[in-house]
Every structure is written in C-alpha cells, then in structure tokens.
N, C-alpha and C. Protein backbone atom coordinates (compact mmCIF):
# COMPACT_ATOMS: atom_id res chain seq x y z
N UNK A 1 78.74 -94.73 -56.12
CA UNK A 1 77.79 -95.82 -56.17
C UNK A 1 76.39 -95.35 -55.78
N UNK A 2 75.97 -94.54 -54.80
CA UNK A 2 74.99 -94.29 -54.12
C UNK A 2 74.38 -93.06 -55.44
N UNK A 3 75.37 -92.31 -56.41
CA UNK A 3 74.58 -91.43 -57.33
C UNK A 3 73.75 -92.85 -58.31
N UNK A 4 74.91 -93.71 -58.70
CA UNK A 4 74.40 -94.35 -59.12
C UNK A 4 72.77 -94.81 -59.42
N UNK A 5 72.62 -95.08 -58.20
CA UNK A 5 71.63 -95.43 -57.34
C UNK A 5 70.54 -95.11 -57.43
N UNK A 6 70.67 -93.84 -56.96
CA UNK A 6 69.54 -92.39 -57.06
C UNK A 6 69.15 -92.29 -58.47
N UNK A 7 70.76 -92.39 -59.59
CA UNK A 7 70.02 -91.91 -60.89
C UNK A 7 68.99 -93.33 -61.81
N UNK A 8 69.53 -94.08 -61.31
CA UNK A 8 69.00 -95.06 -61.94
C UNK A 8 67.45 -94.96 -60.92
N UNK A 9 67.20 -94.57 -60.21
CA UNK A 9 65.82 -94.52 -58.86
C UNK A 9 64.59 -93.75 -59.73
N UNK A 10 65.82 -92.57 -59.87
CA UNK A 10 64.98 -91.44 -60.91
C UNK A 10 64.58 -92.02 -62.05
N UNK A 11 65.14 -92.21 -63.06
CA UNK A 11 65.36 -92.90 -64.25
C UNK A 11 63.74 -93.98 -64.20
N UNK A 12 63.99 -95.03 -63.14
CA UNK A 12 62.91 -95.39 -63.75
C UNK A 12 61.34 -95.13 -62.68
N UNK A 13 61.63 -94.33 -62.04
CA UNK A 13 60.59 -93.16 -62.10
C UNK A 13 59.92 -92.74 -62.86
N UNK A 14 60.85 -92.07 -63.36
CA UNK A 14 60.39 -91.31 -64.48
C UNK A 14 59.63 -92.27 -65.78
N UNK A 15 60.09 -93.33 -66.00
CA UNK A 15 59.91 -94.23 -67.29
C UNK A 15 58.77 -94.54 -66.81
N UNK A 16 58.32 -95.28 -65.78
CA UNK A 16 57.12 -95.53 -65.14
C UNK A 16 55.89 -94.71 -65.23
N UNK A 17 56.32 -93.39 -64.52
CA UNK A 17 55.11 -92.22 -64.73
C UNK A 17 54.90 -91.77 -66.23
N UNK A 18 55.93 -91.86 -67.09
CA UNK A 18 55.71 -92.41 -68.34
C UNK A 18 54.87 -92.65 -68.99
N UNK A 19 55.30 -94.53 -68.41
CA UNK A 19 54.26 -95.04 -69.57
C UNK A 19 52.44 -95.29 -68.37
N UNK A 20 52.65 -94.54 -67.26
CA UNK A 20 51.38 -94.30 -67.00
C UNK A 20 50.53 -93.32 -67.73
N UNK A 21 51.61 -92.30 -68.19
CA UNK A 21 50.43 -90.58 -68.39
C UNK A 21 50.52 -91.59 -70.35
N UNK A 22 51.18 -91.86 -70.92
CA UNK A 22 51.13 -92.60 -72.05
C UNK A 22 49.67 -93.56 -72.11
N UNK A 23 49.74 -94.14 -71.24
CA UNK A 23 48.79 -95.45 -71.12
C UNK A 23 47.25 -94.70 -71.02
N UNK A 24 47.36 -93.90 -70.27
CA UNK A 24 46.08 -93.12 -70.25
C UNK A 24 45.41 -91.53 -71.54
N UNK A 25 44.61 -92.25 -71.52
CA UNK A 25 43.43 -91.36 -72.71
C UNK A 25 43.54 -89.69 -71.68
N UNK A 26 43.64 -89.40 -70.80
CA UNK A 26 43.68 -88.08 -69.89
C UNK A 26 42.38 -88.34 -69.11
N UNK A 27 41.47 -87.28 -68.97
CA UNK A 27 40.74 -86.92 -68.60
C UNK A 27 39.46 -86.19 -69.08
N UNK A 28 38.29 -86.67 -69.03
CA UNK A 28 37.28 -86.26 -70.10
C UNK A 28 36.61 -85.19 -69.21
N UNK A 29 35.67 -84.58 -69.96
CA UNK A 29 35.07 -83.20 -69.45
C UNK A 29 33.95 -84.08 -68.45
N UNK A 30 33.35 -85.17 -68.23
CA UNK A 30 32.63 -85.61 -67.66
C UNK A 30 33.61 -86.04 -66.25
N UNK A 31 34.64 -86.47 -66.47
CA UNK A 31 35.33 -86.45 -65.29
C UNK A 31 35.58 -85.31 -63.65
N UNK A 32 36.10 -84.63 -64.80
CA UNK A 32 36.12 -83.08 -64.17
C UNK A 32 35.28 -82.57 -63.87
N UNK A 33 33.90 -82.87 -64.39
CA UNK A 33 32.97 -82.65 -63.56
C UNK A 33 32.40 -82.75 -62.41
N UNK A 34 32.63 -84.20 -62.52
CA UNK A 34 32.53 -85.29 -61.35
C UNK A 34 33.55 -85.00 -60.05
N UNK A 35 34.89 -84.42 -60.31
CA UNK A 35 35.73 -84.21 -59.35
C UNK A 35 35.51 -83.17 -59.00
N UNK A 36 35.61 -81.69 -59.48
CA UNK A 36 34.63 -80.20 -59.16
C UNK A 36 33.80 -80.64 -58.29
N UNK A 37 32.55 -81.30 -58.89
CA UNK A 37 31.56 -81.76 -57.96
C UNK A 37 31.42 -82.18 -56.28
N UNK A 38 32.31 -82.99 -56.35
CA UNK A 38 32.85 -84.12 -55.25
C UNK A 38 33.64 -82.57 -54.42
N UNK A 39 34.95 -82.22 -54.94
CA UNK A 39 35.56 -81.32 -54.38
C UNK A 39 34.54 -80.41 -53.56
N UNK A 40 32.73 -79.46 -54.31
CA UNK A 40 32.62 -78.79 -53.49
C UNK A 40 31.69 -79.35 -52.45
N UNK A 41 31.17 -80.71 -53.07
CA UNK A 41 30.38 -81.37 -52.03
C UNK A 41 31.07 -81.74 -50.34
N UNK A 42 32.53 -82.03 -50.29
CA UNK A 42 33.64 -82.05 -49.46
C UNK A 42 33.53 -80.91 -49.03
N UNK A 43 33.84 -79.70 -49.42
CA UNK A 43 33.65 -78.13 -48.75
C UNK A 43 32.36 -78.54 -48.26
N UNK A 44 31.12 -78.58 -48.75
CA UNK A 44 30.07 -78.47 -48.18
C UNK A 44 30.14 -78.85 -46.51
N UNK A 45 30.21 -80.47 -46.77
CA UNK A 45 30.06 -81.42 -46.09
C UNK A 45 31.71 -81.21 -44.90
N UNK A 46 32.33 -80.34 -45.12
CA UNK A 46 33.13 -79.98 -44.12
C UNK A 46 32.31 -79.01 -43.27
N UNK A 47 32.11 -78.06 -43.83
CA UNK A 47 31.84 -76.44 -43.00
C UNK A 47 30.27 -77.20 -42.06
N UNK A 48 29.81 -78.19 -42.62
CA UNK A 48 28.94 -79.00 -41.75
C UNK A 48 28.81 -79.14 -41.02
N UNK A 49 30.33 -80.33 -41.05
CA UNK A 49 30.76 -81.03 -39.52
C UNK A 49 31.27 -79.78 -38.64
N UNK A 50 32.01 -78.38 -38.87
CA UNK A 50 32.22 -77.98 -38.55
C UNK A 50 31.57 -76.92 -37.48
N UNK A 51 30.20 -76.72 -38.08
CA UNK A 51 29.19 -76.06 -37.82
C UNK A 51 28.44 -77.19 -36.67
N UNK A 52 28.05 -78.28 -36.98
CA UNK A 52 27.83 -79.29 -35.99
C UNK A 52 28.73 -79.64 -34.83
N UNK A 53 30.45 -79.51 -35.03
CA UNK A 53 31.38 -79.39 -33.59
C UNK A 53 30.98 -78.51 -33.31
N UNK A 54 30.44 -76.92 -33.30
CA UNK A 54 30.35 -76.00 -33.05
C UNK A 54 29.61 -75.80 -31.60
N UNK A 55 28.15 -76.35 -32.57
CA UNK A 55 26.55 -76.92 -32.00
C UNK A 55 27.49 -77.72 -30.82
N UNK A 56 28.13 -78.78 -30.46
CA UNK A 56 28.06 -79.61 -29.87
C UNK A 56 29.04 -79.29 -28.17
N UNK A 57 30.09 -78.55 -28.83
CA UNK A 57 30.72 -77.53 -27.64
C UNK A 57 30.05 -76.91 -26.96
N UNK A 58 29.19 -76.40 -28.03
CA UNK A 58 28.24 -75.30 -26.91
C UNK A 58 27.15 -76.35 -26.21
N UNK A 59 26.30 -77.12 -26.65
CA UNK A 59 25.66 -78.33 -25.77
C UNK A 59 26.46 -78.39 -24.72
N UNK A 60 27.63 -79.01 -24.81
CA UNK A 60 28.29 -79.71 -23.69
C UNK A 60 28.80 -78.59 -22.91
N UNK A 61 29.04 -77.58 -22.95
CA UNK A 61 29.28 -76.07 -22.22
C UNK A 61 27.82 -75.82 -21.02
N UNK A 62 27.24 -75.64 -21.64
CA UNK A 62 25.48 -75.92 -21.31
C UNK A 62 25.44 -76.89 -20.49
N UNK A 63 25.25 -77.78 -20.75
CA UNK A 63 25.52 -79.23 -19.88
C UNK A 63 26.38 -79.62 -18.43
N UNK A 64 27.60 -78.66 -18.67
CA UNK A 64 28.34 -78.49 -17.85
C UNK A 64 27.77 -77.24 -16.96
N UNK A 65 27.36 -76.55 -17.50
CA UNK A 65 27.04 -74.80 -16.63
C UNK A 65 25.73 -75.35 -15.24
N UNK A 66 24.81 -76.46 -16.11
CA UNK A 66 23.84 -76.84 -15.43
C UNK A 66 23.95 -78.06 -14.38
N UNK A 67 25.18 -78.76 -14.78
CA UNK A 67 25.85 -79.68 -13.92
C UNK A 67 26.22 -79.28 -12.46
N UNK A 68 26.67 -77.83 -12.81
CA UNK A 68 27.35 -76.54 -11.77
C UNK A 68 26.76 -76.55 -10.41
N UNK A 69 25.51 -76.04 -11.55
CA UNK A 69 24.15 -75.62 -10.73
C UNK A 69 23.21 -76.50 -9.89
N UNK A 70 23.40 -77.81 -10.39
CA UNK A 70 22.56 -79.24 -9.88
C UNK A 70 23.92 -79.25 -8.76
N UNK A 71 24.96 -79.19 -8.49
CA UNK A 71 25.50 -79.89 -7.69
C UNK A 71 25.99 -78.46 -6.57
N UNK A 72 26.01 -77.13 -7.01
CA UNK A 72 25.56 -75.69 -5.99
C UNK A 72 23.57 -76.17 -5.16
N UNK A 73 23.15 -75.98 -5.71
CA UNK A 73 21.64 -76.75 -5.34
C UNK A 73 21.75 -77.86 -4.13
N UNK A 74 22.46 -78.61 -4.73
CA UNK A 74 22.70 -80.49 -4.29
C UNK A 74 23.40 -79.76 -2.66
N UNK A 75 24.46 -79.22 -2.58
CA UNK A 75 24.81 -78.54 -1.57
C UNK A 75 24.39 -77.50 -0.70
N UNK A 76 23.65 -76.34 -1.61
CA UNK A 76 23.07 -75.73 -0.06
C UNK A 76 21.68 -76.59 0.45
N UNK A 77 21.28 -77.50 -0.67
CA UNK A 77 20.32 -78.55 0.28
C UNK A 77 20.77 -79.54 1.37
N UNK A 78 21.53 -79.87 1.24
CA UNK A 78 22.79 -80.54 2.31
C UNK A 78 22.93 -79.75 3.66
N UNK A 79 23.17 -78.40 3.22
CA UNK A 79 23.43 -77.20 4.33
C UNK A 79 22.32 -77.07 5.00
N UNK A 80 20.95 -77.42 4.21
CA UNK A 80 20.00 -76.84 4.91
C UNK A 80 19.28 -77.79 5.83
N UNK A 81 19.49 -79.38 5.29
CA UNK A 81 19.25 -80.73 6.14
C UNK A 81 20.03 -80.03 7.29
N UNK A 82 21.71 -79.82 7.03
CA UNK A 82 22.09 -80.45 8.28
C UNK A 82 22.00 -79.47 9.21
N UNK A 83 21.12 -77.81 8.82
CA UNK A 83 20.86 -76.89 10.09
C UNK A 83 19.61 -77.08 10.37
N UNK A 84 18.72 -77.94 9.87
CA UNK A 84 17.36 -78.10 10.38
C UNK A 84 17.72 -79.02 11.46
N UNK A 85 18.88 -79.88 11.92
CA UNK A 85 18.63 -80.99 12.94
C UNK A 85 19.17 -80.92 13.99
C-alpha cells in the first residue's frame, strides 16, 4: 500500500512538473541576462557586507583596546587620589 502511495506521489509529480516546463515558452536571452546580472551583483554585494563585518570587528576590537585603557587610567587615578590623602 505505502509503494502504492509513493508511486502514485511520484507519478503526479512528475505530471505536474510536466505540464509546468510544457506551459512555459523557457527562457529568453534577455532573461539570462537579467539573472547573470543579479547573480554577480549578489557576489558583489556579498564580498561587501563581508568586507564591511570585517571593518566593523576591527572598530569594535579598537573600541574595546581603548575601553582597557580608559578604565587602567580610571584606576591608577583612583590609586593616586587615595595616596595623596
């Protein structure tokens, strides 16, 4: 019962994708253009963002190194209040 099932699953699968690639004219050279296009504009617009996380690690690395340093500072000024009194 369960091949049954499956074959008849397949079956009209298949009839379906069918009469989709049937129903359709394909794909025109203006299409493919358009998708090429898009495709390397996506590469582009990846290695971007990628290049911009890059930029932004290192900011916040930075950010942090100087955080370090404001709060080493923040403390031997502390040290130095509390041996002046």
């Amino acid at each position: 019962m369960a091949r049954i099932k499956n074959m008849f699953f397949v079956l009209l699968t298949v009839a379906f994708l069918s009469g989709l690639i049937a129903g359709c004219g394909g794909v025109s050279e203006e299409q493919l253009k358009q998708l090429n296009d898009l495709k390397a504009e996506v590469e582009s617009l990846q290695s971007q963002a990628n290049a911009k996380e890059a930029e932004r690690t290192a900011l916040l690395k930075q950010i942090a190194d100087k955080d370090a340093k404001i709060k080493d500072f923040q403390k031997q000024t502390d040290q130095a209040k509390a041996n002046c009194k």
